[in-house]
PDB file of N, CA and C in Angstrom:
ATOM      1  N   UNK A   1       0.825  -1.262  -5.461  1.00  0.00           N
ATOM      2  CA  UNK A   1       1.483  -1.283  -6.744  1.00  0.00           C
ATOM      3  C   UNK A   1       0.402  -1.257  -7.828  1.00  0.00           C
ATOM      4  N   UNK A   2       0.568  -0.475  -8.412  1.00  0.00           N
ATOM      5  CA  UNK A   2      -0.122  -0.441 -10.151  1.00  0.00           C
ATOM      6  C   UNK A   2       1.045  -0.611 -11.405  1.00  0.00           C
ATOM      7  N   UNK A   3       0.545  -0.520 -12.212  1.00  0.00           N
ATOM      8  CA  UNK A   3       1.403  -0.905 -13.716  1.00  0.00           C
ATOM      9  C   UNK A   3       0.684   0.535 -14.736  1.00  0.00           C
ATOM     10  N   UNK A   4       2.108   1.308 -14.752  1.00  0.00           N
ATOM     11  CA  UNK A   4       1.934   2.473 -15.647  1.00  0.00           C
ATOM     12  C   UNK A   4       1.170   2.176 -16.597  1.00  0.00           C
ATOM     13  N   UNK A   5       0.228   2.807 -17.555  1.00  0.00           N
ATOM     14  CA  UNK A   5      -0.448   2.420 -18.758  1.00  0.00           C
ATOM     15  C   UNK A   5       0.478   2.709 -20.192  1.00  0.00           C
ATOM     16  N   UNK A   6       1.590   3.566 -19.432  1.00  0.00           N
ATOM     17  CA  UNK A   6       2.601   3.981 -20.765  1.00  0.00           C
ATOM     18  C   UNK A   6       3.453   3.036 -20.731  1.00  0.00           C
ATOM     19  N   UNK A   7       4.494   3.024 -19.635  1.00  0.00           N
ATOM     20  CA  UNK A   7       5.930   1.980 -20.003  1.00  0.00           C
ATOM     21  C   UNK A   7       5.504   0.237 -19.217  1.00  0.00           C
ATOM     22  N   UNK A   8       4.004   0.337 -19.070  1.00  0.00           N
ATOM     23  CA  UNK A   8       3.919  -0.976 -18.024  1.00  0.00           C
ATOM     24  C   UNK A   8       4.647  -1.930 -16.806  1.00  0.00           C
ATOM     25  N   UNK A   9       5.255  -0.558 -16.488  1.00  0.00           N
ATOM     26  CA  UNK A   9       6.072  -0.681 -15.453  1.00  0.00           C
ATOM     27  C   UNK A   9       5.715  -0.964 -13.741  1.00  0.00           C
ATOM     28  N   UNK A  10       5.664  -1.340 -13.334  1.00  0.00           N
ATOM     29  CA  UNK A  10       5.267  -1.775 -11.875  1.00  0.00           C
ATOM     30  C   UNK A  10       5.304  -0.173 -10.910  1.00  0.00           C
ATOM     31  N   UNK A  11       4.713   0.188 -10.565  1.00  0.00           N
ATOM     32  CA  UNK A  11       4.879   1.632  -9.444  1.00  0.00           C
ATOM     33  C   UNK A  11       3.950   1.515  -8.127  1.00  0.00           C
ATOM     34  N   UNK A  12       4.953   2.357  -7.401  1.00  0.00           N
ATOM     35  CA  UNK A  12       4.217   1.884  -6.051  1.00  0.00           C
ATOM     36  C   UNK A  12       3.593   3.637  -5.719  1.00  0.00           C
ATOM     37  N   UNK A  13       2.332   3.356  -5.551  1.00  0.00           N
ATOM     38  CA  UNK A  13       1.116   4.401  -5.273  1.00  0.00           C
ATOM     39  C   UNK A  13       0.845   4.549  -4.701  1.00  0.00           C
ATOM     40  N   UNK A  14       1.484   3.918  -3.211  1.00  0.00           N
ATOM     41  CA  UNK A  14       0.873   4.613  -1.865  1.00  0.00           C
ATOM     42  C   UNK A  14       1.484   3.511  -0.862  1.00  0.00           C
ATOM     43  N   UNK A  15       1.713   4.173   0.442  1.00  0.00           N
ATOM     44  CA  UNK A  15       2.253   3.824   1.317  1.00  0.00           C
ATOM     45  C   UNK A  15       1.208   3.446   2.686  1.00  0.00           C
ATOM     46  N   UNK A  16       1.260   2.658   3.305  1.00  0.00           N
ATOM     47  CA  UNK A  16       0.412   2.981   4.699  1.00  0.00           C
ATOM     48  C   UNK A  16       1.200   3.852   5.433  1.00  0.00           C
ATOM     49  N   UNK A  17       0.477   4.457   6.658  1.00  0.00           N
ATOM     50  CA  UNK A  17       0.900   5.540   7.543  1.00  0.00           C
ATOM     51  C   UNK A  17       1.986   5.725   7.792  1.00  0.00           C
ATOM     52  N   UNK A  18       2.706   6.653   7.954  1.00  0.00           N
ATOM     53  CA  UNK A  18       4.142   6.741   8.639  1.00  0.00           C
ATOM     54  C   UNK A  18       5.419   6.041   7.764  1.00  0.00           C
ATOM     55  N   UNK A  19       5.131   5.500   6.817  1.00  0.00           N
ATOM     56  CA  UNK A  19       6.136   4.802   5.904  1.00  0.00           C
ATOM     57  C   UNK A  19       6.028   5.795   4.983  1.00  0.00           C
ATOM     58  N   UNK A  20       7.770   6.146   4.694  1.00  0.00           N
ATOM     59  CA  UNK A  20       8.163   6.738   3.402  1.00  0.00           C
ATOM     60  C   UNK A  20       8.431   6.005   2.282  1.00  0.00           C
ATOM     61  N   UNK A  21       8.498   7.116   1.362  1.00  0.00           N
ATOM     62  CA  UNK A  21       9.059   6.485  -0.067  1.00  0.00           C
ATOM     63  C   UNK A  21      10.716   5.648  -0.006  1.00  0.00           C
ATOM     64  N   UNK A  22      11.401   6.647   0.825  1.00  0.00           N
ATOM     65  CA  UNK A  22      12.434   6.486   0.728  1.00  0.00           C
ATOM     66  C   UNK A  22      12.796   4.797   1.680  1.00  0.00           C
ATOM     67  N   UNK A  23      11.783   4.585   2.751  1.00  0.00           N
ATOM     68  CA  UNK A  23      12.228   3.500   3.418  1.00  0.00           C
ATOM     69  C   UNK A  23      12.106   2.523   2.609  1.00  0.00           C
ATOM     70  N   UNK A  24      10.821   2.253   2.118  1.00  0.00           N
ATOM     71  CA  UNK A  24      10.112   1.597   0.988  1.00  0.00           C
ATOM     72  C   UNK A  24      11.463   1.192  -0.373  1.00  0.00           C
ATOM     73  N   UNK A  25      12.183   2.236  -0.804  1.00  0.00           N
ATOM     74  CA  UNK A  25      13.065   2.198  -1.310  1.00  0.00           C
ATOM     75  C   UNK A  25      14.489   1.540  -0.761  1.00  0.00           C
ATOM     76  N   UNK A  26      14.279   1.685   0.330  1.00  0.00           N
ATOM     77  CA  UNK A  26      15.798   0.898   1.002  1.00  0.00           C
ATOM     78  C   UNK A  26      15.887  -0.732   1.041  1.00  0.00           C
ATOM     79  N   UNK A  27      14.112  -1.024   1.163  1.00  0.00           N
ATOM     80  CA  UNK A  27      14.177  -2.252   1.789  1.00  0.00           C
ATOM     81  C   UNK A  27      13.528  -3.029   0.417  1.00  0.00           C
ATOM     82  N   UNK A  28      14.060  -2.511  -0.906  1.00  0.00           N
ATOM     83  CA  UNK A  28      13.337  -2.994  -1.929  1.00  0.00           C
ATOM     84  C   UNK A  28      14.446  -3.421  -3.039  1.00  0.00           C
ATOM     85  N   UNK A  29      14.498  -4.672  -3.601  1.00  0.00           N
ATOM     86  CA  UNK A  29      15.869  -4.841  -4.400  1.00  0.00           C
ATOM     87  C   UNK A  29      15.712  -3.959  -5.974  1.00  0.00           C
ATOM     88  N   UNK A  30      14.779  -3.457  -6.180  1.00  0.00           N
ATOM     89  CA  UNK A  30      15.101  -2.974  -7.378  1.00  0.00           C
ATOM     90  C   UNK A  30      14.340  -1.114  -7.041  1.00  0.00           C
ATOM     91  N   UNK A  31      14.787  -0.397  -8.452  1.00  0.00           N
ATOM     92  CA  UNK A  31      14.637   1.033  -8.293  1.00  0.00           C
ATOM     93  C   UNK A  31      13.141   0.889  -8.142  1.00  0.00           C
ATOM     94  N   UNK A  32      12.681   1.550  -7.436  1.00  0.00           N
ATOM     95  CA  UNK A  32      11.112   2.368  -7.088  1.00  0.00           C
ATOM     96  C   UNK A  32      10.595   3.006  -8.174  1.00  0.00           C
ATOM     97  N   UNK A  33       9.775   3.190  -8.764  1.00  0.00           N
ATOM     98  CA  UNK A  33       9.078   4.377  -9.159  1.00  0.00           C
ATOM     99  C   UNK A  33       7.915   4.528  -8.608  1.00  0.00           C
ATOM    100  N   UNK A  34       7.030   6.550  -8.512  1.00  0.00           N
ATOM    101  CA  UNK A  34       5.920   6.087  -8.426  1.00  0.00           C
ATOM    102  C   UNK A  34       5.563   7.866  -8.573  1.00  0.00           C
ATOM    103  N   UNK A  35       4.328   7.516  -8.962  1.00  0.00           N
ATOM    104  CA  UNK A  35       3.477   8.651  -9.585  1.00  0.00           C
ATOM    105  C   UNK A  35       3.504   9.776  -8.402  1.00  0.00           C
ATOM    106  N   UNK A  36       3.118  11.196  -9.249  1.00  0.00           N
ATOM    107  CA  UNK A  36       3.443  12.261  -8.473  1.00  0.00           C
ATOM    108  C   UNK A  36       1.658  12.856  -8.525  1.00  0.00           C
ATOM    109  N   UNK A  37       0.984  12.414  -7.197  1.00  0.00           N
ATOM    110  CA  UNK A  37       1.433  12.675  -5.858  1.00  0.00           C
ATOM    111  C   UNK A  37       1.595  10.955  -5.576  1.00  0.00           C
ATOM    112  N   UNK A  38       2.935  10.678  -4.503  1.00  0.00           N
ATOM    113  CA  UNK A  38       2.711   9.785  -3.788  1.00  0.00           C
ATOM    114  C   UNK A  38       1.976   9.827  -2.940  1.00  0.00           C
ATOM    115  N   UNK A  39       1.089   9.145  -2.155  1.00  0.00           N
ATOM    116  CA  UNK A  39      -0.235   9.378  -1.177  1.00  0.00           C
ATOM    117  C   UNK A  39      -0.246   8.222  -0.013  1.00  0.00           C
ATOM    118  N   UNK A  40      -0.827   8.698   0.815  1.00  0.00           N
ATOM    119  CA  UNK A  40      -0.686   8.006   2.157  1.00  0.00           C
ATOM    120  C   UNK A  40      -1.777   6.747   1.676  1.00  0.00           C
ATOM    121  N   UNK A  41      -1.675   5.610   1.717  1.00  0.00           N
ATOM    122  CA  UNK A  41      -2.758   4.532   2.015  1.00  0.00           C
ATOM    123  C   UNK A  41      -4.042   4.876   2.485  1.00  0.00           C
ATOM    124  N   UNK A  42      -4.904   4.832   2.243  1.00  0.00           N
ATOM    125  CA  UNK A  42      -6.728   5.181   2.843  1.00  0.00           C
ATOM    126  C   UNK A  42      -7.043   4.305   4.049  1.00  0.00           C
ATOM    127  N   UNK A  43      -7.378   5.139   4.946  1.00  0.00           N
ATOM    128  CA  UNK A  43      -7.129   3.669   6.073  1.00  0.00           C
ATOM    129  C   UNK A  43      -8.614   2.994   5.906  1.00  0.00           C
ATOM    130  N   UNK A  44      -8.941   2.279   6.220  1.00  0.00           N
ATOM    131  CA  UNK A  44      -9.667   0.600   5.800  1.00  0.00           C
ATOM    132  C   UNK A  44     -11.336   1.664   6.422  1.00  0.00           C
ATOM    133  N   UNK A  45     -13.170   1.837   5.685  1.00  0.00           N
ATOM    134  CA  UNK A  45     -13.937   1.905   6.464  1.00  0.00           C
ATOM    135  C   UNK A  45     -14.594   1.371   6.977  1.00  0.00           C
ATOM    136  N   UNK A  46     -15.009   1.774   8.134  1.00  0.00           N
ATOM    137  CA  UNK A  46     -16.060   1.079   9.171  1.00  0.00           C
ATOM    138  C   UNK A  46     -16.663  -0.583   8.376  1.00  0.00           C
ATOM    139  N   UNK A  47     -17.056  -0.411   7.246  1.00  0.00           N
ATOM    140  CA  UNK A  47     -17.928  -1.564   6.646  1.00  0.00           C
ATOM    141  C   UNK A  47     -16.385  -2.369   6.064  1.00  0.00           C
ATOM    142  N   UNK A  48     -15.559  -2.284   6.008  1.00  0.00           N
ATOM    143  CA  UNK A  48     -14.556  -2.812   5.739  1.00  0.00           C
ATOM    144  C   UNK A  48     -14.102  -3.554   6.715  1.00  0.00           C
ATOM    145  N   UNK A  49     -13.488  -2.823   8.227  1.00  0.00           N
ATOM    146  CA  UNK A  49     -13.018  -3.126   8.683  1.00  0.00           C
ATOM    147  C   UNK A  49     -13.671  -4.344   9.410  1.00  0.00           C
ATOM    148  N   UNK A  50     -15.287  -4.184   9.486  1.00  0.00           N
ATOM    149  CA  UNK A  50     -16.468  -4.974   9.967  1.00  0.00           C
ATOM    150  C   UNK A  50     -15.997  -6.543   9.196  1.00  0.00           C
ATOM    151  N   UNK A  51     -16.067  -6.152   7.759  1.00  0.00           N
ATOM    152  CA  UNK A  51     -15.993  -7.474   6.835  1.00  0.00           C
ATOM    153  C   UNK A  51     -14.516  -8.415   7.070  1.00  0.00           C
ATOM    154  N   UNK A  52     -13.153  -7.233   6.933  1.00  0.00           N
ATOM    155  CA  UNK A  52     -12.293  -8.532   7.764  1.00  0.00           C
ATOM    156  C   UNK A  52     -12.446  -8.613   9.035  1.00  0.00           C
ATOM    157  N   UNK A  53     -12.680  -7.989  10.161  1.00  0.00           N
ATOM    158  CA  UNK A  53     -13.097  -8.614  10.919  1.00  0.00           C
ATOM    159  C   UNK A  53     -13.800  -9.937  11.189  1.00  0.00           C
ATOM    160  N   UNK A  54     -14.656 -10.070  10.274  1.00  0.00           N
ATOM    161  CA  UNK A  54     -15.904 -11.180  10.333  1.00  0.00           C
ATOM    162  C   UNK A  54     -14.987 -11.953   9.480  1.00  0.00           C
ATOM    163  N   UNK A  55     -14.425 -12.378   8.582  1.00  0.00           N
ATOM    164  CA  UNK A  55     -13.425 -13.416   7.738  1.00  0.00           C
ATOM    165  C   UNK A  55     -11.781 -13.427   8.846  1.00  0.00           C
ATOM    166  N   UNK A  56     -11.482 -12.404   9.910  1.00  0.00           N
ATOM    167  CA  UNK A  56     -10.253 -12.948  10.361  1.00  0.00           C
ATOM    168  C   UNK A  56     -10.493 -12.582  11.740  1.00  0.00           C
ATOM    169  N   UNK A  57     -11.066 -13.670  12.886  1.00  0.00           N
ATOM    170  CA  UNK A  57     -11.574 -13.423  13.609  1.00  0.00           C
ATOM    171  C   UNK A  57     -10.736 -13.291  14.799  1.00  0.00           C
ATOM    172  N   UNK A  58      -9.566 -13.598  14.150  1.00  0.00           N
ATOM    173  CA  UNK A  58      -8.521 -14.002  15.266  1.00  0.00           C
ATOM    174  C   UNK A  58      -7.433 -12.628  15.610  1.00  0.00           C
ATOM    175  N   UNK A  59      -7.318 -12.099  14.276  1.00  0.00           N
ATOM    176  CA  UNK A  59      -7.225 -10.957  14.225  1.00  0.00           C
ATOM    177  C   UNK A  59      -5.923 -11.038  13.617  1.00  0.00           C
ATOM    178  N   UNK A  60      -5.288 -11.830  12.896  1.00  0.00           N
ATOM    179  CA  UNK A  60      -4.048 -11.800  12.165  1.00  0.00           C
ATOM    180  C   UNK A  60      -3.783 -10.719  11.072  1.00  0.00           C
ATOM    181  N   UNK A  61      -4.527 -10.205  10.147  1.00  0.00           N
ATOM    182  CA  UNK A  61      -3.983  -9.239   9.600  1.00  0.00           C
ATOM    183  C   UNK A  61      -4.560  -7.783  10.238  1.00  0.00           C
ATOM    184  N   UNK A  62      -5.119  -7.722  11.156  1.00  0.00           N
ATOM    185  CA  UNK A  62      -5.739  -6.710  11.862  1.00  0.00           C
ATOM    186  C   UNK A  62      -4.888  -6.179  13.416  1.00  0.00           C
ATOM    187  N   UNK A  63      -3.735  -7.026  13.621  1.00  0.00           N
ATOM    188  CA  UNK A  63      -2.894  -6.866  15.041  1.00  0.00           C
ATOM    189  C   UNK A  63      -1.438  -6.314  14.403  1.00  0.00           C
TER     190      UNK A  63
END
């Protein structure tokens, strides 16, 4: 989620893999908006994934 710079509105800018706009939209109580292009999530790099790794060792947000 970001906040438009025009109507300061809340918009959602990207999805992780395989999730649509539209699911995203089903399972959300209020209307969606979001900038054109919607875009897939960046998946996490190597030096990233290293760093939560090393802070979540157990592997809770990583399973």
């Amino acid at each position: 989620m970001r906040f438009n710079e025009t109507t300061k509105e809340a918009q959602l800018v990207s999805a992780h893999p395989g999730v649509t706009f539209d699911e995203l939209q089903r399972e959300t109580g209020w209307e969606l908006t979001a900038p054109e292009p919607f875009v897939e999530t960046a998946a996490p790099t190597e030096k990233e994934l290293k760093l939560i790794r090393m802070i979540d060792p157990e592997g809770f947000w990583t399973s």
